[in-house]
N, C-alpha and C. Protein backbone atom coordinates (compact mmCIF):
# COMPACT_ATOMS: atom_id res chain seq x y z
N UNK A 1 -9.42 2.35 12.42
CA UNK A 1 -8.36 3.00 11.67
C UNK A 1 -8.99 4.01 10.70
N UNK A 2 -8.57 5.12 10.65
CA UNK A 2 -8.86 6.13 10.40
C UNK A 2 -7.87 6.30 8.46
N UNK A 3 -8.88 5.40 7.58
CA UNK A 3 -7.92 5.31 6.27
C UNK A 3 -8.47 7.24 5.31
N UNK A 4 -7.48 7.80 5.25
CA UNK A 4 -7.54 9.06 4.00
C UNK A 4 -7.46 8.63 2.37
N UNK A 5 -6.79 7.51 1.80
CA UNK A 5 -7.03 7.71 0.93
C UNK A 5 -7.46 5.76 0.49
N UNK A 6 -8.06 5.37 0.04
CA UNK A 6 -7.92 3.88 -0.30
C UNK A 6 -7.53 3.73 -1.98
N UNK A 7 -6.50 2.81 -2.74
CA UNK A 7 -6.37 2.68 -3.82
C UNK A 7 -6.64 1.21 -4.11
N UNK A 8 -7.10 0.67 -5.39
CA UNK A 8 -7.45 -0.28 -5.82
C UNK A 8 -6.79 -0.81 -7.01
N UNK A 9 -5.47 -1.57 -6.93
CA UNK A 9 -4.94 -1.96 -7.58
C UNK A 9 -5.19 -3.76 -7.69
N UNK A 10 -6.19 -4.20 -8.26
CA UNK A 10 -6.76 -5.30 -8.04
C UNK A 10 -6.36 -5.95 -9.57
N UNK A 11 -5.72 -6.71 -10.30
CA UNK A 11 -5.80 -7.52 -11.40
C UNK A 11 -3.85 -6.83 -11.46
N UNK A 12 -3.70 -5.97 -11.22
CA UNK A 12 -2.12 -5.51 -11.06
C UNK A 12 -1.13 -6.22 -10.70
N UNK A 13 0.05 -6.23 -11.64
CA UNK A 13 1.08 -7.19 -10.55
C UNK A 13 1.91 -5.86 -10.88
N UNK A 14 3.24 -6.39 -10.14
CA UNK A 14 4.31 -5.72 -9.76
C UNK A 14 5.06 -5.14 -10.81
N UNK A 15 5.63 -4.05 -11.57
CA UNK A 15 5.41 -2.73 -10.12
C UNK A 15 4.31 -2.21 -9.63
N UNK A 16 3.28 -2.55 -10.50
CA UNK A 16 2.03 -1.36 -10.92
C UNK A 16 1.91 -1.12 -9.48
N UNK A 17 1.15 -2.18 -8.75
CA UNK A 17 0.75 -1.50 -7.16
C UNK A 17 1.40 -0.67 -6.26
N UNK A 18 3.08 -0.71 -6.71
CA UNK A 18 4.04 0.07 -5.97
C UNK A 18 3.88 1.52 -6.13
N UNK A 19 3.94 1.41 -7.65
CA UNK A 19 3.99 2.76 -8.34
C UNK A 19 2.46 3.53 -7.96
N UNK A 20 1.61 2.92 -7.85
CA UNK A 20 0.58 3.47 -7.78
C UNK A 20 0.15 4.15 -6.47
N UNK A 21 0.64 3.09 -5.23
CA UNK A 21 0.50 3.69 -3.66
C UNK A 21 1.69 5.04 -4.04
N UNK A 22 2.95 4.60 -4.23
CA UNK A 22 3.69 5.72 -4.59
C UNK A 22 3.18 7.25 -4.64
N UNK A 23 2.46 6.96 -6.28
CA UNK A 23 2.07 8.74 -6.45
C UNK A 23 0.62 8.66 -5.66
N UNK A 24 0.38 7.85 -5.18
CA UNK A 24 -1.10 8.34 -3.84
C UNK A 24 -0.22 9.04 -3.02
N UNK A 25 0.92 8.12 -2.26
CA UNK A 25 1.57 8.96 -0.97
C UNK A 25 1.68 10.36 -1.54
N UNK A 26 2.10 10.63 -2.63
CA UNK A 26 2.60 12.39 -2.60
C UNK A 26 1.78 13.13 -2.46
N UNK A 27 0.42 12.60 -2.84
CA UNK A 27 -0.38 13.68 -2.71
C UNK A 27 -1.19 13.76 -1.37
N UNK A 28 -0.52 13.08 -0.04
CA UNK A 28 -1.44 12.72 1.15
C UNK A 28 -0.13 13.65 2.27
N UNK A 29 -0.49 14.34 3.17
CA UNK A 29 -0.11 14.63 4.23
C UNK A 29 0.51 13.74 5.13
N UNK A 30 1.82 14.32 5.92
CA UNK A 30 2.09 13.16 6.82
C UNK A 30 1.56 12.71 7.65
N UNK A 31 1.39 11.42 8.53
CA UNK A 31 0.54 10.92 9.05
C UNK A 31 -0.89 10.33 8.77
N UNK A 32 -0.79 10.31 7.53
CA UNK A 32 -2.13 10.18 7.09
C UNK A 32 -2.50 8.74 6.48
N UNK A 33 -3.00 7.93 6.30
CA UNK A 33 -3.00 6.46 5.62
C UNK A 33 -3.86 6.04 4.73
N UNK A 34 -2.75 5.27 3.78
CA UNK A 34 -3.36 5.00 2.50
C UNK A 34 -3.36 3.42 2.34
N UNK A 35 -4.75 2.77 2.30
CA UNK A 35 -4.99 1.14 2.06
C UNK A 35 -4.72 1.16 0.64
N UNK A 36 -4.20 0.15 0.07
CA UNK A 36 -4.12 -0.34 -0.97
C UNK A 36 -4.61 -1.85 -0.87
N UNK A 37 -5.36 -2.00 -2.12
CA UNK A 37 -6.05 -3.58 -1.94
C UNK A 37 -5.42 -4.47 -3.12
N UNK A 38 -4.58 -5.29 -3.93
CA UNK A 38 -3.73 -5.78 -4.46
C UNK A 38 -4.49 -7.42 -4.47
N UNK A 39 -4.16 -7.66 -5.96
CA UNK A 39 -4.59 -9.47 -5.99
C UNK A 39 -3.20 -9.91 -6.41
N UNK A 40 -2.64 -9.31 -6.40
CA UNK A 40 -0.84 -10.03 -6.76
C UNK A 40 0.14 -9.95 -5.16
N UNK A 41 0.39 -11.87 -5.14
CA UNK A 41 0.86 -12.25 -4.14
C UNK A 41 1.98 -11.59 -3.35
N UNK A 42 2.59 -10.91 -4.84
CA UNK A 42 4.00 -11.07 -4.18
C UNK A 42 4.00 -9.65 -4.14
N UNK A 43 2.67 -9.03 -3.82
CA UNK A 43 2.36 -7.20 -3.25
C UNK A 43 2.88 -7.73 -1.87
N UNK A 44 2.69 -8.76 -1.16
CA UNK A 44 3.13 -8.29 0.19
C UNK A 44 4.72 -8.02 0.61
N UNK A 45 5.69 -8.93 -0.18
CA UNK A 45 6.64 -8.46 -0.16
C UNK A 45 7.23 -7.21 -0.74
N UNK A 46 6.86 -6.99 -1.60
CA UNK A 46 6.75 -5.32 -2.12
C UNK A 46 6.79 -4.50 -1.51
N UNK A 47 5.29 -4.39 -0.74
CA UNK A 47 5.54 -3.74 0.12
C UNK A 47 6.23 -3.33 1.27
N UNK A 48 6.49 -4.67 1.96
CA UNK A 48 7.89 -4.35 2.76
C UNK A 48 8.52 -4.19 2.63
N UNK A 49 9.37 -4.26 1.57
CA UNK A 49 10.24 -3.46 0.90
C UNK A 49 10.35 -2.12 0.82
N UNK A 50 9.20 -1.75 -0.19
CA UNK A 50 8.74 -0.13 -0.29
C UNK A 50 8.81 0.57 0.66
N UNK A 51 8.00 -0.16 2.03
CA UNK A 51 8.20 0.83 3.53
C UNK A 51 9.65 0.76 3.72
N UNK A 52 10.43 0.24 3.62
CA UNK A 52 11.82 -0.02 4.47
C UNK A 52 12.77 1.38 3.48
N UNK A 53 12.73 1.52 2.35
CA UNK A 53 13.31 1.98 1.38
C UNK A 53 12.43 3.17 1.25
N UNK A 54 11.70 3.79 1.53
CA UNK A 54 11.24 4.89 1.74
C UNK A 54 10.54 5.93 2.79
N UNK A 55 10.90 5.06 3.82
CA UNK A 55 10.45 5.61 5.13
C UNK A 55 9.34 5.84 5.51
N UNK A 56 8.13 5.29 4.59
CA UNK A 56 6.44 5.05 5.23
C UNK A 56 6.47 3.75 5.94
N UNK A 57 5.63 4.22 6.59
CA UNK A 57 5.46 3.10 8.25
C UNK A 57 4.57 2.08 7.52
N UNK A 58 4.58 0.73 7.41
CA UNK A 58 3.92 -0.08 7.20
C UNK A 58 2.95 -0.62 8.24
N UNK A 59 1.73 -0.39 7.96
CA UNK A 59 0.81 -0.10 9.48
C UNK A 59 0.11 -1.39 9.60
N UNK A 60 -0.29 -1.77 8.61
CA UNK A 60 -1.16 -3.04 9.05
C UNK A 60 -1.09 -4.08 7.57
N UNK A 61 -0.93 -5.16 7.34
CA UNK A 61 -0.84 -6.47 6.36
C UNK A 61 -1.58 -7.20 6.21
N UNK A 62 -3.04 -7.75 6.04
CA UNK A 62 -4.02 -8.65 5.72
C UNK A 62 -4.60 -9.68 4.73
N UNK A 63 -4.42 -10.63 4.75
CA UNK A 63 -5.10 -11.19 3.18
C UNK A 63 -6.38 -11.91 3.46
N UNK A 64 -7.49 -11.18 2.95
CA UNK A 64 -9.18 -11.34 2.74
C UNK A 64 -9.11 -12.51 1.33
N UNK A 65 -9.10 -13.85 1.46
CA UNK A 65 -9.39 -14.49 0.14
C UNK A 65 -8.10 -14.22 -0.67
N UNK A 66 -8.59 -14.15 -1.76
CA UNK A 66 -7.56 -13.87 -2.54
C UNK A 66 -6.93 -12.15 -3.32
N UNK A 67 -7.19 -11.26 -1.74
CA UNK A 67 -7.43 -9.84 -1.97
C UNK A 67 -6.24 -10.03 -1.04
N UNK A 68 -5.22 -8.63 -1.06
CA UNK A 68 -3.66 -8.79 0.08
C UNK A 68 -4.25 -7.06 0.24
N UNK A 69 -4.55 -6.84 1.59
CA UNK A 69 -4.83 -5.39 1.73
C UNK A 69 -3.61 -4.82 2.86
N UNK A 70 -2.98 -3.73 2.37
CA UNK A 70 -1.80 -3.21 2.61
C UNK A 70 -2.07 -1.68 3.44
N UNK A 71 -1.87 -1.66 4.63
CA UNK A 71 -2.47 0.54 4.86
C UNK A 71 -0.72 0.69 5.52
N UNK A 72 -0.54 1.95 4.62
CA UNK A 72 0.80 2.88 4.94
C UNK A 72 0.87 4.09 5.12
N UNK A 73 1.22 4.52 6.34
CA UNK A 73 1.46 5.62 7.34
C UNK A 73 2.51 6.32 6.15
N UNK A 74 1.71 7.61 5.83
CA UNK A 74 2.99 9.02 4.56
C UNK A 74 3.74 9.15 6.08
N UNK A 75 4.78 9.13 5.80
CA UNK A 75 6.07 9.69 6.73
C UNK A 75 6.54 11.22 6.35
């Protein structure tokens, strides 16, 4: 997987990680993907959310330990 931008929202809970992939997406081209790495649980539902409600493709969902790594396709 071919990631463009990676963000590190690690000790963050909610919104922060939202808000933060957020203003990454604006500044990324469509098609392009941005990992976000998150230690707050309830980033994974967030995020599905976020994709559904803003039309970035939610590409891939993982949890490494106690790390939840998130990559989203800019639509």
């Amino acid at each position: 997987m071919d990631i463009h931008k990676e963000i590190d929202t690690r000790g963050l809970n909610c919104p922060l990680p939202i808000l933060k992939a957020k203003k990454a997406l604006t500044d990324m081209l469509s098609g392009q993907l941005l990992k976000v790495v998150a230690t707050d649980p309830g980033s994974t539902r967030d995020f599905q959310a976020f994709a559904k409600q803003t039309g970035n493709e939610l590409v891939e969902q993982k949890t490494l330990g106690d790390e939840f790594i998130h990559v989203l396709r800019r639509r």
